[in-house]
PDB file of N, CA and C in Angstrom:
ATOM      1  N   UNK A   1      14.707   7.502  -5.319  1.00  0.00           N
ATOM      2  CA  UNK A   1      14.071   6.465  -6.098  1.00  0.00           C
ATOM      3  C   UNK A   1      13.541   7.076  -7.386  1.00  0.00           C
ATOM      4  N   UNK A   2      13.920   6.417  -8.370  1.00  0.00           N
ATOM      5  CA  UNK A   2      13.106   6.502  -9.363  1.00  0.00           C
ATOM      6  C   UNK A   2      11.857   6.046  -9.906  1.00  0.00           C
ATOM      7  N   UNK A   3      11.174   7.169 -10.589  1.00  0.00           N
ATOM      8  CA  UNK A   3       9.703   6.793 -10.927  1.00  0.00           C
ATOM      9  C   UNK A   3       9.431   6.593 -12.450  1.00  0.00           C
ATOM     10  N   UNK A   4       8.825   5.802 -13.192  1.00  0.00           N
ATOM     11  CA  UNK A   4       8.555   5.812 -14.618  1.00  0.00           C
ATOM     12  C   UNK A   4       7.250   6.546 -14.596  1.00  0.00           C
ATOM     13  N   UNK A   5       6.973   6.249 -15.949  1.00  0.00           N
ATOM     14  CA  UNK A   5       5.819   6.752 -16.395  1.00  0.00           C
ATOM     15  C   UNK A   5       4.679   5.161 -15.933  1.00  0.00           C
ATOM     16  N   UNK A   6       3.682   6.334 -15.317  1.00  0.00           N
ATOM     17  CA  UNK A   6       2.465   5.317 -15.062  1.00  0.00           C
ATOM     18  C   UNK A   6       2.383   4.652 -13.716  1.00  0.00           C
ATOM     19  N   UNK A   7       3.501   4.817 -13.156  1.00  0.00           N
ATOM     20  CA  UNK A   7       3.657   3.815 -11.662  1.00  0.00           C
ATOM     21  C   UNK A   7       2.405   5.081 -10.641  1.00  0.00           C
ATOM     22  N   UNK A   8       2.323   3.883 -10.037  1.00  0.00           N
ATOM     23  CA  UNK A   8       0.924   4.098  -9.176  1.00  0.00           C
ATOM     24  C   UNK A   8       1.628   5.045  -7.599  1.00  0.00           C
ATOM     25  N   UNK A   9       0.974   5.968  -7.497  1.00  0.00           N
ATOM     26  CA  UNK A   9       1.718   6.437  -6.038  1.00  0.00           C
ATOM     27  C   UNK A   9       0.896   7.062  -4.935  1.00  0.00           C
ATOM     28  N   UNK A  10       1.325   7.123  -3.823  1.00  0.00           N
ATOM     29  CA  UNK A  10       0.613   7.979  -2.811  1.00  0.00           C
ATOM     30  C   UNK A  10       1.386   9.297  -2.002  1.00  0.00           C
ATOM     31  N   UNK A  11       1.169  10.638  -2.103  1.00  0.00           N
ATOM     32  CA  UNK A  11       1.938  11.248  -1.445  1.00  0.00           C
ATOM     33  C   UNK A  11       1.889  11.541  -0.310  1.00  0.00           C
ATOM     34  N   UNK A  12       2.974  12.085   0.272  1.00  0.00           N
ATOM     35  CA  UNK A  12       3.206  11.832   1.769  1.00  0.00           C
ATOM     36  C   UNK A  12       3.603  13.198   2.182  1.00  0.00           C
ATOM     37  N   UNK A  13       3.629  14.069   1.336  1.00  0.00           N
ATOM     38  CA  UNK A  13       4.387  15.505   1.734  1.00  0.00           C
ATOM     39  C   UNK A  13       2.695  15.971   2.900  1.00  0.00           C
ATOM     40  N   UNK A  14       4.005  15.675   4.345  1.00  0.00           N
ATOM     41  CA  UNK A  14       2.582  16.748   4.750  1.00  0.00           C
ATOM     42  C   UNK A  14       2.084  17.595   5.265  1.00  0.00           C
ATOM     43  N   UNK A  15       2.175  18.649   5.413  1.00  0.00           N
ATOM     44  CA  UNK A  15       2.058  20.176   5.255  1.00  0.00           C
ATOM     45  C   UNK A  15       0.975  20.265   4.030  1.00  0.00           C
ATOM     46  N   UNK A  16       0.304  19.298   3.413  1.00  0.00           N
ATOM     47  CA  UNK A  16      -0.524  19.513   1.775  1.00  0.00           C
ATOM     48  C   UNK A  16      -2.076  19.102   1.921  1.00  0.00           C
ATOM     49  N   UNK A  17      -2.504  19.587   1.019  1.00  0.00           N
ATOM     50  CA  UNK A  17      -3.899  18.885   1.219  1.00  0.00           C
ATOM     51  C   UNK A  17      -4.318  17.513   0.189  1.00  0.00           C
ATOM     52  N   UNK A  18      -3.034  17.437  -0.336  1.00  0.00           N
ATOM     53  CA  UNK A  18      -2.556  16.422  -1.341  1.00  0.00           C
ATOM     54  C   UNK A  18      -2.173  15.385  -0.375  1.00  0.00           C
ATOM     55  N   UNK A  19      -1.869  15.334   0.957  1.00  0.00           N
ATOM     56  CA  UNK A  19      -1.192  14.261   1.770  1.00  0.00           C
ATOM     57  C   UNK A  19      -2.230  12.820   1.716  1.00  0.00           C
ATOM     58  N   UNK A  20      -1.402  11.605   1.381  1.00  0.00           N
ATOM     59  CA  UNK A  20      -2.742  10.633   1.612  1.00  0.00           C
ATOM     60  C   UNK A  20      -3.092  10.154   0.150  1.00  0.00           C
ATOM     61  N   UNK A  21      -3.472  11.059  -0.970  1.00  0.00           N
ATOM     62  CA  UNK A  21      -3.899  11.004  -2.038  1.00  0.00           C
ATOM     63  C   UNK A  21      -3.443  10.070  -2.719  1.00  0.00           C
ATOM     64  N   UNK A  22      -3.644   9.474  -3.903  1.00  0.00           N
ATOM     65  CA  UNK A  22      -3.181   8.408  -4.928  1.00  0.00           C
ATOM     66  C   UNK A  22      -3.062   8.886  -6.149  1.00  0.00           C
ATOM     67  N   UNK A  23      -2.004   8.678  -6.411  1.00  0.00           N
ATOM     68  CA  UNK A  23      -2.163   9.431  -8.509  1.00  0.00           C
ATOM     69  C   UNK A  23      -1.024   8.203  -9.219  1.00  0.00           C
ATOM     70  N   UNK A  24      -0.529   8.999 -10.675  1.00  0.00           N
ATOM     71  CA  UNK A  24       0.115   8.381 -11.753  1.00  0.00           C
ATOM     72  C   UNK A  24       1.074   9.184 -12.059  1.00  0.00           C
ATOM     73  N   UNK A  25       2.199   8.826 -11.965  1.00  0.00           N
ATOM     74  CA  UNK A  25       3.480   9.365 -12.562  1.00  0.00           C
ATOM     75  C   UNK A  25       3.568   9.761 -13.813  1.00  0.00           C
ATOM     76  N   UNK A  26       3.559  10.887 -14.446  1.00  0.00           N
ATOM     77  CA  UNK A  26       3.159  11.001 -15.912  1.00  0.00           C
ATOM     78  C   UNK A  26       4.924  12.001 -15.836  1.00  0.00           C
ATOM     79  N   UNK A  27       4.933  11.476 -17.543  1.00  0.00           N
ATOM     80  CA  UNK A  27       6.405  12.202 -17.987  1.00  0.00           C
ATOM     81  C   UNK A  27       6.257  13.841 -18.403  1.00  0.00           C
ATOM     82  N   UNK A  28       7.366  13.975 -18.170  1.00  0.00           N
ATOM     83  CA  UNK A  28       7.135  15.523 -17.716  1.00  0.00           C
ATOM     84  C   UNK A  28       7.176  16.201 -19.748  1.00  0.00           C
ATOM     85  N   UNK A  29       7.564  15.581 -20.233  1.00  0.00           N
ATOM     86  CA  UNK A  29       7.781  15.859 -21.970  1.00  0.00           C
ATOM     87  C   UNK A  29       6.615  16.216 -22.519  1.00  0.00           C
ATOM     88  N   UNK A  30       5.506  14.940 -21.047  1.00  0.00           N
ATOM     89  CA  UNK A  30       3.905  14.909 -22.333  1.00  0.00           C
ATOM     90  C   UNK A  30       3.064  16.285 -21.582  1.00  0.00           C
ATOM     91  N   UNK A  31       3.372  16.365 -20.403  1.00  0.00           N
ATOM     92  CA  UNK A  31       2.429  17.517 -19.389  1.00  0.00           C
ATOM     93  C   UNK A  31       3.287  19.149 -20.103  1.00  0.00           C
ATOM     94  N   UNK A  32       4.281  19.357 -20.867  1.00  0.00           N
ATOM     95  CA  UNK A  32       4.799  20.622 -20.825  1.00  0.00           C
ATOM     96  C   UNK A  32       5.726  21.250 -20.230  1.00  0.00           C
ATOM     97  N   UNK A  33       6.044  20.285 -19.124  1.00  0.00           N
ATOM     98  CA  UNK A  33       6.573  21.208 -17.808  1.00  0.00           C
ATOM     99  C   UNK A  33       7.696  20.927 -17.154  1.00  0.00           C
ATOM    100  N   UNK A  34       8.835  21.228 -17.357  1.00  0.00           N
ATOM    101  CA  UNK A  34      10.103  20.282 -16.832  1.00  0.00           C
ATOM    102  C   UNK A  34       9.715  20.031 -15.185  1.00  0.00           C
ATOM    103  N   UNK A  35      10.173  19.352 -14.809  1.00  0.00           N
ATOM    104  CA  UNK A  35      10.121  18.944 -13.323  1.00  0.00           C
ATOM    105  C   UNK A  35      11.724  18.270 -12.681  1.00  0.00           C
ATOM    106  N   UNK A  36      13.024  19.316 -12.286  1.00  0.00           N
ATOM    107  CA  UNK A  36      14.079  18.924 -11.801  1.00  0.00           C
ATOM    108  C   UNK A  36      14.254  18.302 -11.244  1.00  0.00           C
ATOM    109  N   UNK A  37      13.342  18.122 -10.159  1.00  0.00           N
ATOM    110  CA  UNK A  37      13.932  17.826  -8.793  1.00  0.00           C
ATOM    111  C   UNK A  37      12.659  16.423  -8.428  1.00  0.00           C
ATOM    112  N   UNK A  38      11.607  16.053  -9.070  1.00  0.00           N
ATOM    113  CA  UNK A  38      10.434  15.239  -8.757  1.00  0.00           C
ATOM    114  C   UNK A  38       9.574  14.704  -9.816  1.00  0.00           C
ATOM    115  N   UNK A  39       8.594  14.379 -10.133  1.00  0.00           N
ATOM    116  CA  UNK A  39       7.791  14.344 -11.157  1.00  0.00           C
ATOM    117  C   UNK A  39       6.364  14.697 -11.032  1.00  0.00           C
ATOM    118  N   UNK A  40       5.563  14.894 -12.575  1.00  0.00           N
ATOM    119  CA  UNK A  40       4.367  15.431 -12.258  1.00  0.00           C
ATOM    120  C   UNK A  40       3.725  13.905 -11.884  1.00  0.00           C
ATOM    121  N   UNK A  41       2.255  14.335 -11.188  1.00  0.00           N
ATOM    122  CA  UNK A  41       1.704  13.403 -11.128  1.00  0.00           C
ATOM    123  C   UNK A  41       0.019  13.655 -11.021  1.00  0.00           C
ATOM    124  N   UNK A  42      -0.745  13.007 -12.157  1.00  0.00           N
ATOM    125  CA  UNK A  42      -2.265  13.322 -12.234  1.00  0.00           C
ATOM    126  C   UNK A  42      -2.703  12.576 -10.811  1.00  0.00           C
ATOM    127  N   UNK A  43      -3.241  13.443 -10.170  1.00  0.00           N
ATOM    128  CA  UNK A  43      -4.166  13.028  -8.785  1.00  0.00           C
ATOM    129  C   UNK A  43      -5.418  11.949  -9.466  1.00  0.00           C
ATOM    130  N   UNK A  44      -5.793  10.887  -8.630  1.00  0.00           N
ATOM    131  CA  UNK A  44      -7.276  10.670  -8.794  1.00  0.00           C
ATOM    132  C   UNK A  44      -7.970  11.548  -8.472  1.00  0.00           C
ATOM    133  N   UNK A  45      -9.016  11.263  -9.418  1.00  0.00           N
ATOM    134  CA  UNK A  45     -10.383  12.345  -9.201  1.00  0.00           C
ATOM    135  C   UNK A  45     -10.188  13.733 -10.085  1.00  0.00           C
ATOM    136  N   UNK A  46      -9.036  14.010  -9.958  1.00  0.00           N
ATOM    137  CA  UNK A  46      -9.082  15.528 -11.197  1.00  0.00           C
ATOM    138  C   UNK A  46      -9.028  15.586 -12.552  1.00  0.00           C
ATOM    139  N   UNK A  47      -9.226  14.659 -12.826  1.00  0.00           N
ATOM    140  CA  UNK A  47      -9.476  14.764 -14.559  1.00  0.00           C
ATOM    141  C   UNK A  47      -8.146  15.018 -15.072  1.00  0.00           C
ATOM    142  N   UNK A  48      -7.248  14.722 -14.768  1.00  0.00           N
ATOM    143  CA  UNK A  48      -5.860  14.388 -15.540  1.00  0.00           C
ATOM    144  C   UNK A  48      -4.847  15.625 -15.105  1.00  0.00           C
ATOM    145  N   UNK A  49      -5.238  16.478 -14.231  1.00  0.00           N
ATOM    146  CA  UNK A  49      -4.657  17.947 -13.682  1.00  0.00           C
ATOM    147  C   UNK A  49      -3.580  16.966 -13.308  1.00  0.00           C
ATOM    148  N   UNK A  50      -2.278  17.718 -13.753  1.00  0.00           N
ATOM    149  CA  UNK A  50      -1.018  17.068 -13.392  1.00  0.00           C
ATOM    150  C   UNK A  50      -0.884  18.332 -12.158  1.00  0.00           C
ATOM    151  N   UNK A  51       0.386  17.831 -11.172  1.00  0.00           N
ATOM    152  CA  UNK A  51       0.480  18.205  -9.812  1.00  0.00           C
ATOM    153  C   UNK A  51       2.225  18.542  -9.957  1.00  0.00           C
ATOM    154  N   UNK A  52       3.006  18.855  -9.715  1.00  0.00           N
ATOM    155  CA  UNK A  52       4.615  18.517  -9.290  1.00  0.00           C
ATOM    156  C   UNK A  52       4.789  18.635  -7.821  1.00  0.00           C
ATOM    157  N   UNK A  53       5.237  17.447  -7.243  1.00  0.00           N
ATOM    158  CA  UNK A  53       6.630  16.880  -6.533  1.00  0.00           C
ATOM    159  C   UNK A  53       7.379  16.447  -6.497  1.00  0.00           C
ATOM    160  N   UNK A  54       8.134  16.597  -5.276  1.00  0.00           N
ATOM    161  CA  UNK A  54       9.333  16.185  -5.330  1.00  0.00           C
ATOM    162  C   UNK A  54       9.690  14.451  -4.799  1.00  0.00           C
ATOM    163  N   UNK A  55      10.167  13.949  -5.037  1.00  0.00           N
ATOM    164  CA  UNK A  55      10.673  12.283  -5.514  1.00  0.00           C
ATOM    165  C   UNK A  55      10.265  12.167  -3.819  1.00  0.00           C
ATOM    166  N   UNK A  56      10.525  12.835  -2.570  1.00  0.00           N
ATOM    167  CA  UNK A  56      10.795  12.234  -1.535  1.00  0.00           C
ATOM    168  C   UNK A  56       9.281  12.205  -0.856  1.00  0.00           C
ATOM    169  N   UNK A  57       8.843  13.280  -1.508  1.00  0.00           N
ATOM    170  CA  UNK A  57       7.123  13.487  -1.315  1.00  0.00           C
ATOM    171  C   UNK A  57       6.049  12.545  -2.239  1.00  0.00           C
ATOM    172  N   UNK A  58       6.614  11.309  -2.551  1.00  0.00           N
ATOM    173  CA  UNK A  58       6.013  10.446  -3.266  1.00  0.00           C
ATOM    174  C   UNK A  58       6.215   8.739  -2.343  1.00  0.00           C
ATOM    175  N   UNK A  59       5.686   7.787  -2.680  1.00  0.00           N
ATOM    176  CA  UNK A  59       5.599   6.584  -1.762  1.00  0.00           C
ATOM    177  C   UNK A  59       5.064   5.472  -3.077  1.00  0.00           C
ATOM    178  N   UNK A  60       6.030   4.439  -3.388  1.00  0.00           N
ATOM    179  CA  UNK A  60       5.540   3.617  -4.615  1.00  0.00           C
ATOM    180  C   UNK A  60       4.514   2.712  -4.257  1.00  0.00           C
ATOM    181  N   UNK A  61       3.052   2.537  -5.281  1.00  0.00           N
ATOM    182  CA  UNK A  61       2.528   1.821  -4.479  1.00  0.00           C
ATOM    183  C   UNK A  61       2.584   0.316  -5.005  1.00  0.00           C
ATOM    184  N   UNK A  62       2.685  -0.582  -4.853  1.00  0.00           N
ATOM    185  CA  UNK A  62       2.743  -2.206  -5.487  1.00  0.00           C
ATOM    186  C   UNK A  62       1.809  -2.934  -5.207  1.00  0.00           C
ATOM    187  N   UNK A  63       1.354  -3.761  -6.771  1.00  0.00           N
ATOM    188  CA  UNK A  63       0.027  -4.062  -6.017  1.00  0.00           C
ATOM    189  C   UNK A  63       0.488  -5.955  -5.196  1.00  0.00           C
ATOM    190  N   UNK A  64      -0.510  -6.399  -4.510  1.00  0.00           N
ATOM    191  CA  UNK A  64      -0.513  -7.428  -3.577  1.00  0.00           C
ATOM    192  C   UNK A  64      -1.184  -8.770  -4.073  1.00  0.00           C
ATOM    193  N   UNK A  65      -0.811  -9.645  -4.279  1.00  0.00           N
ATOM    194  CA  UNK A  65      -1.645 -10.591  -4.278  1.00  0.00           C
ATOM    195  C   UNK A  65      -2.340 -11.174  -2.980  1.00  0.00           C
ATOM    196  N   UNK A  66      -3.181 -11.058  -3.403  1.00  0.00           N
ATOM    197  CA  UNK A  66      -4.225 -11.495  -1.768  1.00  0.00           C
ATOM    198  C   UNK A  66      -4.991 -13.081  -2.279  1.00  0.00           C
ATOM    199  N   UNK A  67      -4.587 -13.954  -1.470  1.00  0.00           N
ATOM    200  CA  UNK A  67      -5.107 -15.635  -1.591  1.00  0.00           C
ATOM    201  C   UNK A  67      -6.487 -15.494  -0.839  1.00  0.00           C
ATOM    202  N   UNK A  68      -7.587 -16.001  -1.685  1.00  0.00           N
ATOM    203  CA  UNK A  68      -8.989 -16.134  -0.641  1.00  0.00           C
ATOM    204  C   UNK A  68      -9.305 -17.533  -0.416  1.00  0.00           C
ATOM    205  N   UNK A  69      -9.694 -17.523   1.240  1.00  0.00           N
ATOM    206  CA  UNK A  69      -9.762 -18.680   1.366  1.00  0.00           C
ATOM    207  C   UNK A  69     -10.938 -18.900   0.954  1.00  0.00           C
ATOM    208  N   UNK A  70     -10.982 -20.525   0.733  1.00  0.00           N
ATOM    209  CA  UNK A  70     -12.219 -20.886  -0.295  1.00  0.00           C
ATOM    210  C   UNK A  70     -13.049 -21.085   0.976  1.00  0.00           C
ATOM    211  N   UNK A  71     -12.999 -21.658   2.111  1.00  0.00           N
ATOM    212  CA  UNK A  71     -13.640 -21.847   3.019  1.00  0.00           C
ATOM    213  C   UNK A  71     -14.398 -20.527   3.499  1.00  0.00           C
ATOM    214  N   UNK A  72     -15.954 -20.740   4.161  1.00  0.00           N
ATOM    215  CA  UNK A  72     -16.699 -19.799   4.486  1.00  0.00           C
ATOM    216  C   UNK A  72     -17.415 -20.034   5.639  1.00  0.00           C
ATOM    217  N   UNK A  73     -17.594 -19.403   6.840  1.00  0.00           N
ATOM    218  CA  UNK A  73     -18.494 -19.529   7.592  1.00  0.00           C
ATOM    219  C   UNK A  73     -19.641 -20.678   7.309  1.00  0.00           C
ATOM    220  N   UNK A  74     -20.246 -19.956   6.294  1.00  0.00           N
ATOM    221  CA  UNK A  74     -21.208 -20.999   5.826  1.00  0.00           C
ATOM    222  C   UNK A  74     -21.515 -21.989   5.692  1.00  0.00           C
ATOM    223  N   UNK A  75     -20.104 -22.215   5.021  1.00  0.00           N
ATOM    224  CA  UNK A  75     -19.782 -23.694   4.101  1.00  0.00           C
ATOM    225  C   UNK A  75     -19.194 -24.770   5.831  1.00  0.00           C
ATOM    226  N   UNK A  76     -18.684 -24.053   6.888  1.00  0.00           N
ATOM    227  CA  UNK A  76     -18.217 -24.274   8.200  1.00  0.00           C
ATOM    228  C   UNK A  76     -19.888 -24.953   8.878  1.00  0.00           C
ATOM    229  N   UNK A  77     -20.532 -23.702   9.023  1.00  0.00           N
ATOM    230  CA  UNK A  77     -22.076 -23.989   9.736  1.00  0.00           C
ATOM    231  C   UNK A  77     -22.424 -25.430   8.576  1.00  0.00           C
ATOM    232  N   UNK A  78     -22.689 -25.602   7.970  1.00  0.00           N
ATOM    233  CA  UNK A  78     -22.923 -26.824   7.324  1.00  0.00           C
ATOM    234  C   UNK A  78     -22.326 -27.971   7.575  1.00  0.00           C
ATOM    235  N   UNK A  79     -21.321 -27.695   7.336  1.00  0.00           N
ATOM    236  CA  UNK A  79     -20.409 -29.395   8.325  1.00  0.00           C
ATOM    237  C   UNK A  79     -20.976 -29.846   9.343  1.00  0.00           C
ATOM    238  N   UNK A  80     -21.547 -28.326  10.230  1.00  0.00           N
ATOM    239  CA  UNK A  80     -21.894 -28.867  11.589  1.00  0.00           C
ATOM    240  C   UNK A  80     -22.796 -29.977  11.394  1.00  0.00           C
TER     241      UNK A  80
END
C-alpha cells in the first residue's frame, strides 16, 4: 500500500517500542533521508523526530463518522 504525505497511521511492527503508536507520513525529500523500502514517519509526542519503516509495519488510519443520538437518558427519565 501506498502512503502520501500526511496520512494518519499506526504501527504495528512488533518486536518495537513504537508498536501501537500513531504518527504522519512525511516525504522523505523534506526529512533528508531516502527511505526504499517504507516511509518516514513523525511519531506523536516527539516534536517532529521522523522514524523509518517499512510500508508493512504501518496500518492506515481513516477517520469515522460517528452519528450521536440526540436522545439522552435524561431527556428518557423525563417522559417518564
Amino acid at each position: 500500500m501506498a502512503f502520501c504525505d500526511g496520512d494518519r497511521v499506526r504501527i504495528l511492527r512488533t518486536p518495537s517500542e513504537y508498536t501501537g503508536c500513531r504518527g504522519v507520513v512525511v516525504e522523505a525529500e523534506g526529512a533528508g533521508q531516502p527511505v526504499p523500502l517504507g516511509h518516514l514517519v513523525a511519531i506523536d509526542g516527539e516534536n517532529g523526530v521522523t522514524r523509518p519503516f517499512l510500508v508493512g509495519d504501518l496500518e492506515l488510519l481513516l477517520p469515522v463518522r460517528v452519528r450521536r443520538d440526540t436522545r439522552t437518558e435524561a431527556f428518557d427519565a423525563l417522559e417518564s
